[in-house]
Protein backbone atom coordinates (compact mmCIF):
# COMPACT_ATOMS: atom_id res chain seq x y z
CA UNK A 1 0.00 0.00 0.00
CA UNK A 2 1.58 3.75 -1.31
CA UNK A 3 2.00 5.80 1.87
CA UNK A 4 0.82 9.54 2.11
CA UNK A 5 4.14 10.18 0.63
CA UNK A 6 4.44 8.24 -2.32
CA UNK A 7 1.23 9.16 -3.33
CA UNK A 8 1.94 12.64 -3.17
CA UNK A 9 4.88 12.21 -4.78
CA UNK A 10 3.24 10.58 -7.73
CA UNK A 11 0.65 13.49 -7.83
CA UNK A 12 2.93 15.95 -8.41
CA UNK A 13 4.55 14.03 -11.28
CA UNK A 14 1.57 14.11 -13.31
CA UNK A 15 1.35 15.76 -16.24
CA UNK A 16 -1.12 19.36 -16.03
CA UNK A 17 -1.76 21.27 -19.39
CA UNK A 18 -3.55 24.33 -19.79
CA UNK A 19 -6.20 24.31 -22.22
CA UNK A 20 -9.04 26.71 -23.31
CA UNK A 21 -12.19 27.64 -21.34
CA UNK A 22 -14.46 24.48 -21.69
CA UNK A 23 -18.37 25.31 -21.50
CA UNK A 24 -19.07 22.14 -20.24
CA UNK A 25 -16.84 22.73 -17.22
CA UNK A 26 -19.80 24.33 -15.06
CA UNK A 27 -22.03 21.15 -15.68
CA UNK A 28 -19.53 18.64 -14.71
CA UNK A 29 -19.52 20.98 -11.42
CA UNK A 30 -23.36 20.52 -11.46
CA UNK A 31 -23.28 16.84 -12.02
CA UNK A 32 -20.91 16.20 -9.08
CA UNK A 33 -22.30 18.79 -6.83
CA UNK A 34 -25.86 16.94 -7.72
CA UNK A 35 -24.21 13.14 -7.01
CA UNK A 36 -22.74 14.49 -3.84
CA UNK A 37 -25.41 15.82 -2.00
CA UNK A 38 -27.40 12.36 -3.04
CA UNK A 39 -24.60 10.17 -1.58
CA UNK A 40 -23.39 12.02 1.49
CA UNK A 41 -24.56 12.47 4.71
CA UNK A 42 -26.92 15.30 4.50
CA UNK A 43 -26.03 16.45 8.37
CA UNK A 44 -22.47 17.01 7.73
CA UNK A 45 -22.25 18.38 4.12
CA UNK A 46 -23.28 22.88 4.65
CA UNK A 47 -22.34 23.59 0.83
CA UNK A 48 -20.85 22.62 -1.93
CA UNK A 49 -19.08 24.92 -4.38
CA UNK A 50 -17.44 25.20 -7.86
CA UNK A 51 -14.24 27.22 -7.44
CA UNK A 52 -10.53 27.55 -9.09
CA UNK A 53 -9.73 29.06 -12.48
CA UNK A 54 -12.40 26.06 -14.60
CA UNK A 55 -14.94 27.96 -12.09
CA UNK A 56 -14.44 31.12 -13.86
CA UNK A 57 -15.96 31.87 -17.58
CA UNK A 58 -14.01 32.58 -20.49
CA UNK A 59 -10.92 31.50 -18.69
CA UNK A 60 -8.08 29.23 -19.74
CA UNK A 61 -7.64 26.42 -16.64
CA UNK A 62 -6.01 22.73 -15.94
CA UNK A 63 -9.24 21.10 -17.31
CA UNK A 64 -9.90 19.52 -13.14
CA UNK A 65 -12.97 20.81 -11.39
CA UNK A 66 -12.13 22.15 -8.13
CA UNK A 67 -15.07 21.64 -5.71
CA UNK A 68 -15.46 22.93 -1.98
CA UNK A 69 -17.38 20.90 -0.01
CA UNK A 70 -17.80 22.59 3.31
CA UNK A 71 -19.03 20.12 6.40
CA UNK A 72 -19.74 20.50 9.69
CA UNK A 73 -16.90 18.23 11.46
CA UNK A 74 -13.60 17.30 9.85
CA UNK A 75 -13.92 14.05 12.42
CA UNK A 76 -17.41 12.76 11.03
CA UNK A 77 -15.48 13.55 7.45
CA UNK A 78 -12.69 11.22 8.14
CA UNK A 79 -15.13 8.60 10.10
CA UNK A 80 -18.33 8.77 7.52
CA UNK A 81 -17.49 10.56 3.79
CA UNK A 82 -13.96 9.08 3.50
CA UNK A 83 -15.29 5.46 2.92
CA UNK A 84 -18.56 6.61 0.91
CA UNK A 85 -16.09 8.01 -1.71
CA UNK A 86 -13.18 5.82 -1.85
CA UNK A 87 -15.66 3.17 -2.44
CA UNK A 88 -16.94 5.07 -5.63
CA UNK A 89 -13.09 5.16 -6.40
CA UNK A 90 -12.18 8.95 -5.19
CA UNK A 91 -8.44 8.92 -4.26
CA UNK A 92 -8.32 10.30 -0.54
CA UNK A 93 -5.33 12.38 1.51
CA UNK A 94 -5.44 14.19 4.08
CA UNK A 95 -3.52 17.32 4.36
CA UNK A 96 -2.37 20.06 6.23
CA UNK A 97 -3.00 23.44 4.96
CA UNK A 98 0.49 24.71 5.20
CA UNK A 99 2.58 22.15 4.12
CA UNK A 100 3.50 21.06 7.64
CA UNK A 101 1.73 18.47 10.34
CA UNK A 102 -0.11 21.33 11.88
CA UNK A 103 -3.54 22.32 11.92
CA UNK A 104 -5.85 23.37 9.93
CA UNK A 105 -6.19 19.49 8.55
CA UNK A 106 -8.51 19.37 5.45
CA UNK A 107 -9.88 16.18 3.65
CA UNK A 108 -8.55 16.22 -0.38
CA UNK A 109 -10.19 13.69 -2.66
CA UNK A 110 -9.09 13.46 -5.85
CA UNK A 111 -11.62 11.56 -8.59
CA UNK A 112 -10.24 10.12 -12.22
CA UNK A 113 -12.17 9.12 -15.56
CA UNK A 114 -12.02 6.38 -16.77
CA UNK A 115 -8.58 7.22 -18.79
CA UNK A 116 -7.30 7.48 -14.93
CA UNK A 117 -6.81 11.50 -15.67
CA UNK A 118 -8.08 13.74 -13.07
CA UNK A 119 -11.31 15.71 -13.39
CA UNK A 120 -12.16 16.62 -9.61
């Protein structure tokens, strides 16, 4: 099994191009923001929100949907949403904010097509 490390490491390997503004972009956002909401815990999820450059119209972006989904307890994240989603096959780290071990802690999932490129 990759530790946090490794995976990282392999994340940051990956190839990211820039590519032009994609109108589809804000319905992929849609389409997870929709599947979320149906498959997670309704008392922990408060919003969920498009953000990051393919968030923004007319802009050129890495072609990955950044979503923000805000919840009510990072310790219900790690005990209820982690498995929900890395059963569906989201990749799952969990980071500090500041590159170090401290606090703030936040939960980063990372979901592929079929291709195994990243789209959220």
């Amino acid at each position: 099994m990759e530790t946090f490390e490794q995976k990282l490491a392999r994340l940051v390997k990956e190839k990211i191009a820039i590519v032009p503004y994609d109108p589809y972009w804000p319905e992929m956002f849609e389409q997870e923001r929709r599947h979320l909401f149906s498959c997670l815990p309704k008392n922990l999820i408060k919003r969920v929100e498009h953000f990051g450059s393919t968030a923004v119209p007319g802009l050129s972006a890495k072609p990955i949907i950044d979503i923000l989904v805000e919840v009510t307890s990072l310790f219900e994240t790690r005990q209820r949403i982690v498995p929900i989603l890395e059963s569906q096959g989201y990749e799952y780290y969990w980071r500090p904010s500041f590159g170090d071990d401290l606090p703030p802690f936040y939960a980063w999932f990372i979901k592929r097509d079929k291709a195994g490129s990243r789209t959220h």
